[in-house]
N, C-alpha and C. Protein backbone atom coordinates (compact mmCIF):
# COMPACT_ATOMS: atom_id res chain seq x y z
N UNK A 1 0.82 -1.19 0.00
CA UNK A 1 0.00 0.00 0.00
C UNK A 1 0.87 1.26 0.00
N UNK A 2 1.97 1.06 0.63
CA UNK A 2 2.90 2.35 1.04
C UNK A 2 3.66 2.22 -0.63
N UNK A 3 4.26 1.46 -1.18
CA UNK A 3 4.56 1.81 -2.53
C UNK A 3 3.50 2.10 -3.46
N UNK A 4 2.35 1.93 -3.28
CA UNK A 4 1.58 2.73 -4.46
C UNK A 4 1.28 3.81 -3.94
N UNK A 5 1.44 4.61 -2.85
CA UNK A 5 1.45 6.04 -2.38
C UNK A 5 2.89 6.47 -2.97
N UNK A 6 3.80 6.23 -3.18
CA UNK A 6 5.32 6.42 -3.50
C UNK A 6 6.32 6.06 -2.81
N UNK A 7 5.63 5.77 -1.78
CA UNK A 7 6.90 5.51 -0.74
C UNK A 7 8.12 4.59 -0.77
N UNK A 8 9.16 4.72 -0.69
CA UNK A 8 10.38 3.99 -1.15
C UNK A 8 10.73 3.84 0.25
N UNK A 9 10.77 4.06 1.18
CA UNK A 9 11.50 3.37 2.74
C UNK A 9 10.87 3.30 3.39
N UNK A 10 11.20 2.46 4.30
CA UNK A 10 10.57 2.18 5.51
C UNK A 10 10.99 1.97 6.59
N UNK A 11 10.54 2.25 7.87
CA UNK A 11 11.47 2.18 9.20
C UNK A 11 11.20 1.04 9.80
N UNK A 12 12.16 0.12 9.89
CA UNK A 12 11.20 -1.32 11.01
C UNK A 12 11.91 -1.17 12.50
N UNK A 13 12.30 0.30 12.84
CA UNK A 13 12.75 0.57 13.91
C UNK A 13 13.89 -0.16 14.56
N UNK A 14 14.62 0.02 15.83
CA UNK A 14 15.61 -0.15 16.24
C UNK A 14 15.60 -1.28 16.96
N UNK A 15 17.02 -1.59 16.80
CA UNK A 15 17.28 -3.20 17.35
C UNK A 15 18.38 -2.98 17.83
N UNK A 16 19.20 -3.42 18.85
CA UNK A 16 20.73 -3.28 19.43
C UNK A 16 21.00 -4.88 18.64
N UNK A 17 22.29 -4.78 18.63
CA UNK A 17 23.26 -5.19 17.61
C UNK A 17 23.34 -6.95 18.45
N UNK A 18 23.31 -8.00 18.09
CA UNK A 18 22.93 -9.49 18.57
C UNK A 18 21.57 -9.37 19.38
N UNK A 19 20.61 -8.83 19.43
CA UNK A 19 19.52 -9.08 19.96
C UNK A 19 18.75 -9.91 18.94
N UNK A 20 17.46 -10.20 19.48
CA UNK A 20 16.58 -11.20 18.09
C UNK A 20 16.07 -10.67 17.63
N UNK A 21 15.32 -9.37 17.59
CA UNK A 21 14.95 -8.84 16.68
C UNK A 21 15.98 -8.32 15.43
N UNK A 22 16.97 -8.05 16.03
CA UNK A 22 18.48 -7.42 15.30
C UNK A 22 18.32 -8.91 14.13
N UNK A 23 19.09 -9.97 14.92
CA UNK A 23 18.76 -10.85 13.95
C UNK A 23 17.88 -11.11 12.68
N UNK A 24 16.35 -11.13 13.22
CA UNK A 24 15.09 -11.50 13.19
C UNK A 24 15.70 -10.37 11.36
N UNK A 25 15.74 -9.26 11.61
CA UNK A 25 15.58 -8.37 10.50
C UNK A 25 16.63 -8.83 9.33
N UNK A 26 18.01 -8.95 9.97
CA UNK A 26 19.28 -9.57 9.16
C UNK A 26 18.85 -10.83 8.30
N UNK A 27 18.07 -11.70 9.16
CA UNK A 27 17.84 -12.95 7.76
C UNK A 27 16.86 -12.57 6.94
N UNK A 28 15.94 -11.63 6.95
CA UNK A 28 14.54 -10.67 6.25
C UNK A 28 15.67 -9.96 4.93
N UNK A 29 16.80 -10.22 5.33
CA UNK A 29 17.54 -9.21 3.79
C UNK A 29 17.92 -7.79 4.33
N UNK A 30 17.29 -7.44 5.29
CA UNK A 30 17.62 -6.00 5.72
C UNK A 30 19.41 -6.02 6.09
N UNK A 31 19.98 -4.75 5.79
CA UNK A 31 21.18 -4.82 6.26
C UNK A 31 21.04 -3.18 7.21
N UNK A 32 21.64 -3.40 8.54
CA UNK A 32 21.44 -2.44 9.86
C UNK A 32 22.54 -1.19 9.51
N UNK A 33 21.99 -0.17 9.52
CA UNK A 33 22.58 1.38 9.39
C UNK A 33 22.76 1.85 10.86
N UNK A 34 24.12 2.22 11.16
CA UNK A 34 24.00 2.98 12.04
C UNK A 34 23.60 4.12 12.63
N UNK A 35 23.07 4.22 13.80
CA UNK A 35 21.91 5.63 14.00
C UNK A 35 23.12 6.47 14.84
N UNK A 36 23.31 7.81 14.90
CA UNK A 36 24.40 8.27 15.64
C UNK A 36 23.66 9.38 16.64
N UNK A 37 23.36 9.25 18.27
CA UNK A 37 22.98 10.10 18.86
C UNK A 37 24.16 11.07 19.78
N UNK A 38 23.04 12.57 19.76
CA UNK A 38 23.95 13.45 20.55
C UNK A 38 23.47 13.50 21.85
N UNK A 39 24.38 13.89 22.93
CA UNK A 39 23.85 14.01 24.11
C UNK A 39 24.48 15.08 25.18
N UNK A 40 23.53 15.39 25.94
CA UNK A 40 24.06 16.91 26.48
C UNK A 40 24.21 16.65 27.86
N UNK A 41 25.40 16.26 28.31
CA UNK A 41 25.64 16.32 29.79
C UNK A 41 25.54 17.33 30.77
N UNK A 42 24.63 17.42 31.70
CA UNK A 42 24.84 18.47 32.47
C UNK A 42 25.65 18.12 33.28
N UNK A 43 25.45 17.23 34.40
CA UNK A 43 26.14 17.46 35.99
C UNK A 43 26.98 16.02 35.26
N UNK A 44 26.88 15.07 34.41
CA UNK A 44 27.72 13.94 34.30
C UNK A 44 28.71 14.03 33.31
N UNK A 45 29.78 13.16 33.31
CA UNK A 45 31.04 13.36 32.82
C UNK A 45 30.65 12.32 31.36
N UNK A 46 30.24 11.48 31.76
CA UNK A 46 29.60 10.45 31.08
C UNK A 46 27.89 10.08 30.87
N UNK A 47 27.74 9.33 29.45
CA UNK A 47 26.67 9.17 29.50
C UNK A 47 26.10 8.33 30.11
N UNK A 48 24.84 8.13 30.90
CA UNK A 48 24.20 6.79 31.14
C UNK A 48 23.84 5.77 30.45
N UNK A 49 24.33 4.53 31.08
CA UNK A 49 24.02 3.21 30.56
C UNK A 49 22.92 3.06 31.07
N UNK A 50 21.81 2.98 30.24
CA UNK A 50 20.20 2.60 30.14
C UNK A 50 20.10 1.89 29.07
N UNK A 51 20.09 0.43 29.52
CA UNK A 51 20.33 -0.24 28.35
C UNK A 51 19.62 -1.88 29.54
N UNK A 52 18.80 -2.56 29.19
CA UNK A 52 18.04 -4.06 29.41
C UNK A 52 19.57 -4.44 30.00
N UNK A 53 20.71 -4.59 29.75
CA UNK A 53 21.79 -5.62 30.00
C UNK A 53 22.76 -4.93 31.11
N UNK A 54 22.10 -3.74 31.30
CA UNK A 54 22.65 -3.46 32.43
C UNK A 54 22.71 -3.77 34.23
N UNK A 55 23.80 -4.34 34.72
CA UNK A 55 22.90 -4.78 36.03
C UNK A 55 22.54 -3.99 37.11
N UNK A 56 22.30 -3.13 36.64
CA UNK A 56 21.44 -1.91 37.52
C UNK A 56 19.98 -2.78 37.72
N UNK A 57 19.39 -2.68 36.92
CA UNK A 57 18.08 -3.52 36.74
C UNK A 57 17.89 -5.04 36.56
N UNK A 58 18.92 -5.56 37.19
CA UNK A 58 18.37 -6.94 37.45
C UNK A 58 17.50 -7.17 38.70
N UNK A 59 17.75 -6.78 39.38
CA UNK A 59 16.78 -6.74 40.92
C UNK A 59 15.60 -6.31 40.52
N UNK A 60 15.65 -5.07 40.05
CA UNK A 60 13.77 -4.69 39.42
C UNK A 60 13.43 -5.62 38.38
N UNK A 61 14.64 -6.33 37.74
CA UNK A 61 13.62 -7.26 36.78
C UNK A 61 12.99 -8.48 37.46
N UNK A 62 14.00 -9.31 38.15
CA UNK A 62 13.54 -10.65 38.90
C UNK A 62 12.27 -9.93 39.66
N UNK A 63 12.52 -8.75 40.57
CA UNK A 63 10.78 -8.44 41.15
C UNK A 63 9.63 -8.62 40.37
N UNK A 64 9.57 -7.75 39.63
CA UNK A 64 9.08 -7.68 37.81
C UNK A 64 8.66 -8.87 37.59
N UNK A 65 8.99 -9.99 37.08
CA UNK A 65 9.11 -11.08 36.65
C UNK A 65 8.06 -12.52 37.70
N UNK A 66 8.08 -12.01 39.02
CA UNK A 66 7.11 -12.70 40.13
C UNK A 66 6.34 -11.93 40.60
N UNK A 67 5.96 -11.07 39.89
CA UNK A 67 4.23 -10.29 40.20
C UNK A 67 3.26 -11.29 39.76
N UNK A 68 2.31 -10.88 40.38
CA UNK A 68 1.28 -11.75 39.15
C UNK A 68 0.76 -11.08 38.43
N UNK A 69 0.26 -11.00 37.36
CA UNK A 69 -0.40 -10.86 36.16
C UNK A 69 -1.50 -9.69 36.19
N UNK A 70 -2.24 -9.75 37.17
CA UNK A 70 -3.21 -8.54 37.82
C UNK A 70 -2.61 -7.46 37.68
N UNK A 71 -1.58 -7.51 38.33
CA UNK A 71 -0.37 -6.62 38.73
C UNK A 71 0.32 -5.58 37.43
N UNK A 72 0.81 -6.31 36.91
CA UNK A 72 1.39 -6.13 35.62
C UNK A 72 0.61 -5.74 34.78
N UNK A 73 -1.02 -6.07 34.65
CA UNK A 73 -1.78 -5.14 33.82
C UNK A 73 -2.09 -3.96 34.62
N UNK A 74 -2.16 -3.53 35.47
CA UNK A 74 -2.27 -2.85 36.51
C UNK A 74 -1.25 -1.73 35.95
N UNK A 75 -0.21 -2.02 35.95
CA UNK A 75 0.98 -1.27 36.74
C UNK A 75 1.94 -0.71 35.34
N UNK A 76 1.66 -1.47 34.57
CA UNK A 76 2.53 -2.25 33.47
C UNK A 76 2.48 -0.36 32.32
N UNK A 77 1.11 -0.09 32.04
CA UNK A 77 0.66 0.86 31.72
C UNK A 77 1.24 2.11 31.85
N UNK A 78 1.26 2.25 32.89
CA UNK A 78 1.22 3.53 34.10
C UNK A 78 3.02 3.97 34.14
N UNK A 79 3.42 2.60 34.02
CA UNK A 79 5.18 2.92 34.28
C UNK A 79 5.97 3.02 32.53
N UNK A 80 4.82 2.37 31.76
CA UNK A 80 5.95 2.22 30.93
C UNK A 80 6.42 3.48 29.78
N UNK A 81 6.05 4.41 30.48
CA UNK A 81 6.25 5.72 29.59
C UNK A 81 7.79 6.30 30.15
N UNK A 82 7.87 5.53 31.62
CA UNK A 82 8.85 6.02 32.21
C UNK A 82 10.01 5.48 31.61
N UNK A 83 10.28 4.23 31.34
CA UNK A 83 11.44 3.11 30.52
C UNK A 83 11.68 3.50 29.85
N UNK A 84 13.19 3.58 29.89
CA UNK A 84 13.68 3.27 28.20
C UNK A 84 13.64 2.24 27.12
């Protein structure tokens, strides 16, 4: 539908580099462009690692992970604007 409007690209959005979606796109024929961001430090010398593989957030994940389900639709909503 998007090529008979004209459209020639398309974004299938971002993947970090060995993840499965990363994959998932690589055997689809896609080949991954690098995205280059800027960032403006105020009070830090360095940027923050906010990144799933960081172990900052393993403790909130295992919590995370033994909620029950109530919970998580509940909650799940409400927080996830906050995540990176």
């Amino acid at each position: 539908m998007g090529a008979s409007r004209g459209f020639r690209w398309f974004d299938f959005g971002r993947s970090r580099r060995d993840s499965g979606p990363y994959h998932f796109k690589r055997n689809q024929g896609f080949e991954p462009e690098p995205l280059h961001y800027s960032y403006y430090l105020v009070k830090r010398k360095a940027r923050p690692r906010v990144n799933p593989s960081n172990p900052v957030f393993d403790v909130p994940r295992k919590i995370w992970q033994r909620l029950p389900l109530p919970v998580h639709e509940w909650l799940g909503g409400r927080i996830s604007r906050y995540l990176p």
